[in-house]
Protein backbone atom coordinates (compact mmCIF):
# COMPACT_ATOMS: atom_id res chain seq x y z
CA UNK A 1 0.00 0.00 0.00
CA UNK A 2 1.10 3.36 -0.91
CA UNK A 3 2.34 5.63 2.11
CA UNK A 4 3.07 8.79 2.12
CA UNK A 5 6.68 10.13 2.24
CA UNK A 6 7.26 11.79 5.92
CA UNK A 7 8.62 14.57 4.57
CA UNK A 8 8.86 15.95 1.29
CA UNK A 9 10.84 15.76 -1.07
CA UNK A 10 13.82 18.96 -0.34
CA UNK A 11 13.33 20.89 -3.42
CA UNK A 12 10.80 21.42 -5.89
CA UNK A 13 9.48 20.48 -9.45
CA UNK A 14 11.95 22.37 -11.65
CA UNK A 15 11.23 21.20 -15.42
CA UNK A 16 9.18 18.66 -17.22
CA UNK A 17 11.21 17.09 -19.40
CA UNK A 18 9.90 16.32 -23.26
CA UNK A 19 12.28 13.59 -24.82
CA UNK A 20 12.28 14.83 -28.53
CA UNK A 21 14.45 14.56 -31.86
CA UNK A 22 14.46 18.53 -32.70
CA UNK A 23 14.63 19.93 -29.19
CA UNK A 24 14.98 23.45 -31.66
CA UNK A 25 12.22 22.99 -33.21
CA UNK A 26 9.84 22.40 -30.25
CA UNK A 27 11.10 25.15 -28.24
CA UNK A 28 9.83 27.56 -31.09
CA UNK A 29 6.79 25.77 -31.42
CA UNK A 30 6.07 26.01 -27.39
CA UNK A 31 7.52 29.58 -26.54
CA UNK A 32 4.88 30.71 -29.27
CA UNK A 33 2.09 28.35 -27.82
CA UNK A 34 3.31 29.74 -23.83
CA UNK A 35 4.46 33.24 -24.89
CA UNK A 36 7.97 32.53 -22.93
CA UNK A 37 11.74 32.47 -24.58
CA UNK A 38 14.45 30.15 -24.30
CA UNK A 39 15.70 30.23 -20.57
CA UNK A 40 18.89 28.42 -21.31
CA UNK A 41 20.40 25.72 -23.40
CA UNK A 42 22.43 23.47 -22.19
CA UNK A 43 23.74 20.09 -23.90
CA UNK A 44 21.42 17.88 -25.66
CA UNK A 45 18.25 20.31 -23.74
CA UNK A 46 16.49 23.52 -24.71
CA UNK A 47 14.72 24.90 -21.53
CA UNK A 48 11.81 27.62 -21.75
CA UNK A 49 11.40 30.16 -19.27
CA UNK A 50 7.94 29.16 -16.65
CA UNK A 51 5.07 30.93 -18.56
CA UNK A 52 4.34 31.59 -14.50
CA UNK A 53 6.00 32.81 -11.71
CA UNK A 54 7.28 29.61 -9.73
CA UNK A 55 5.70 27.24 -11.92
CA UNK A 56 7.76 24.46 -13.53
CA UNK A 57 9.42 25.50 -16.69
CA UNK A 58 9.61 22.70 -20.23
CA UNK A 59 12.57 21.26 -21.01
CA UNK A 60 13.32 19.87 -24.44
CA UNK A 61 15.87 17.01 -24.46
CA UNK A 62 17.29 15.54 -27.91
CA UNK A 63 17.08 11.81 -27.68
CA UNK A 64 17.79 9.53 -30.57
CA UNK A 65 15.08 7.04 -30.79
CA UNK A 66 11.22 8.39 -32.03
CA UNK A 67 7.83 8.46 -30.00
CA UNK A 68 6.30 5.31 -30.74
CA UNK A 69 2.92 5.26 -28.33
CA UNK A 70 1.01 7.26 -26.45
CA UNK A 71 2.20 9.58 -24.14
CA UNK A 72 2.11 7.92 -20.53
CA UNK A 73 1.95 11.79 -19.06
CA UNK A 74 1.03 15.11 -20.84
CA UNK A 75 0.18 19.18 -20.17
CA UNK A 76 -3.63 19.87 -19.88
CA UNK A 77 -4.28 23.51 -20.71
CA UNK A 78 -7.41 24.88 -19.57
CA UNK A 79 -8.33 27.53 -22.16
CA UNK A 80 -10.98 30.14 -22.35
CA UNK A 81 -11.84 30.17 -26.39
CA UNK A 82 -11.12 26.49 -27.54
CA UNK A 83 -11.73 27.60 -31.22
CA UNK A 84 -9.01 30.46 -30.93
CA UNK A 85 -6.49 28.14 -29.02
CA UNK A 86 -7.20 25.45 -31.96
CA UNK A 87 -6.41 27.69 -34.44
CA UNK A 88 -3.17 28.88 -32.80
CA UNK A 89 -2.08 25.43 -32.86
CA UNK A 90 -2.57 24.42 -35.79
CA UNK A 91 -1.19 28.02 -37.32
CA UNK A 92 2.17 27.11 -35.27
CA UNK A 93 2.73 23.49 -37.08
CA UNK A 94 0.32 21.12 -34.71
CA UNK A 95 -1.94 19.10 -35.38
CA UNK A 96 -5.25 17.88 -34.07
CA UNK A 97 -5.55 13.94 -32.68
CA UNK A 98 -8.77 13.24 -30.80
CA UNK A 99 -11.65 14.66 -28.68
CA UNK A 100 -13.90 13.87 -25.99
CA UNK A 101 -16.56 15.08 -23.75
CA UNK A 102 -17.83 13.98 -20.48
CA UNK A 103 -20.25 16.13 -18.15
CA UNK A 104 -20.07 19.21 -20.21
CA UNK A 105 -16.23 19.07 -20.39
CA UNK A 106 -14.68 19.11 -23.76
CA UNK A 107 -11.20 17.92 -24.05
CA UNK A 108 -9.57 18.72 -27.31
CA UNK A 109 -6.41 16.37 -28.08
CA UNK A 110 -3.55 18.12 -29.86
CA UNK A 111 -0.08 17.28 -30.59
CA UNK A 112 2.77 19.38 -31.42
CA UNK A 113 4.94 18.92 -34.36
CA UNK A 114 6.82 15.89 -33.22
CA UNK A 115 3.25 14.13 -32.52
CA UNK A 116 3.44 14.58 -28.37
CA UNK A 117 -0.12 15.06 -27.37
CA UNK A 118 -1.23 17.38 -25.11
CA UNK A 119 -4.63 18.84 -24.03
CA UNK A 120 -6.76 21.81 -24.76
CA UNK A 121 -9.46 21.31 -21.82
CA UNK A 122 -12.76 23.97 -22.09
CA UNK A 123 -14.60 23.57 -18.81
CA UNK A 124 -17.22 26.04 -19.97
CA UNK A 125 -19.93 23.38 -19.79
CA UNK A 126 -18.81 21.91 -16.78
CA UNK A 127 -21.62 20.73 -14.13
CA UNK A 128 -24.39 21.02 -17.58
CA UNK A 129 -26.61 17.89 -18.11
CA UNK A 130 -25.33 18.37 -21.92
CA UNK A 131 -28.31 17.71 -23.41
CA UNK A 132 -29.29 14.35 -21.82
């Protein structure tokens, strides 16, 4: 059974990490999506500045072998216009995957030019019946 630690972890969540073949070319494709720069580069990484204050910044991190599945973790972005964030996307080289909704929740899958998916979620219909 799981048990909590009994004490944290010293530190905190600096990065998540996107293994990728074109670290470059994601870190354009992200700093447009986020509105951030290029914090740093060092190595085989590109790392984006946190689009908040003391949030976890994205980290790009060349690797040599291709995404093959599905994601096993990915960013949900709540958004506030899902037709506007869509478009965006798609303008900056993404692509659209998949969609679902489930008690008035709508959530758009998109991936980004090297096919990582990630989530536009529009709770605007949240709590509805939906029609049913």
């Amino acid at each position: 059974m799981w048990q909590p630690l009994a004490m944290p972890l010293p530190g905190s969540l600096g990065h998540l990490v996107v293994d990728c073949a074109d670290p470059d070319r994601l870190a354009a494709f992200w700093c447009e999506m986020l509105g951030v720069e290029v914090q740093s580069r060092w190595n085989q990484y590109v790392i984006l500045a946190p689009h908040q204050e003391g949030a976890p910044g994205l980290a790009f991190q060349q690797v040599p072998e291709a995404k093959t599945t599905k994601n096993r973790i990915h960013l949900d972005f709540t958004v506030d216009d899902l037709a506007v964030a869509t478009e965006l996307i798609l303008g900056a080289g993404g692509s659209q995957v998949d969609q679902h909704e489930q008690g008035g929740v709508i959530a758009r899958i998109m991936a980004d030019p090297e096919g990582n998916e990630f989530c536009l979620v529009d709770l605007s219909g949240a709590g509805t019946d939906a029609g049913h």
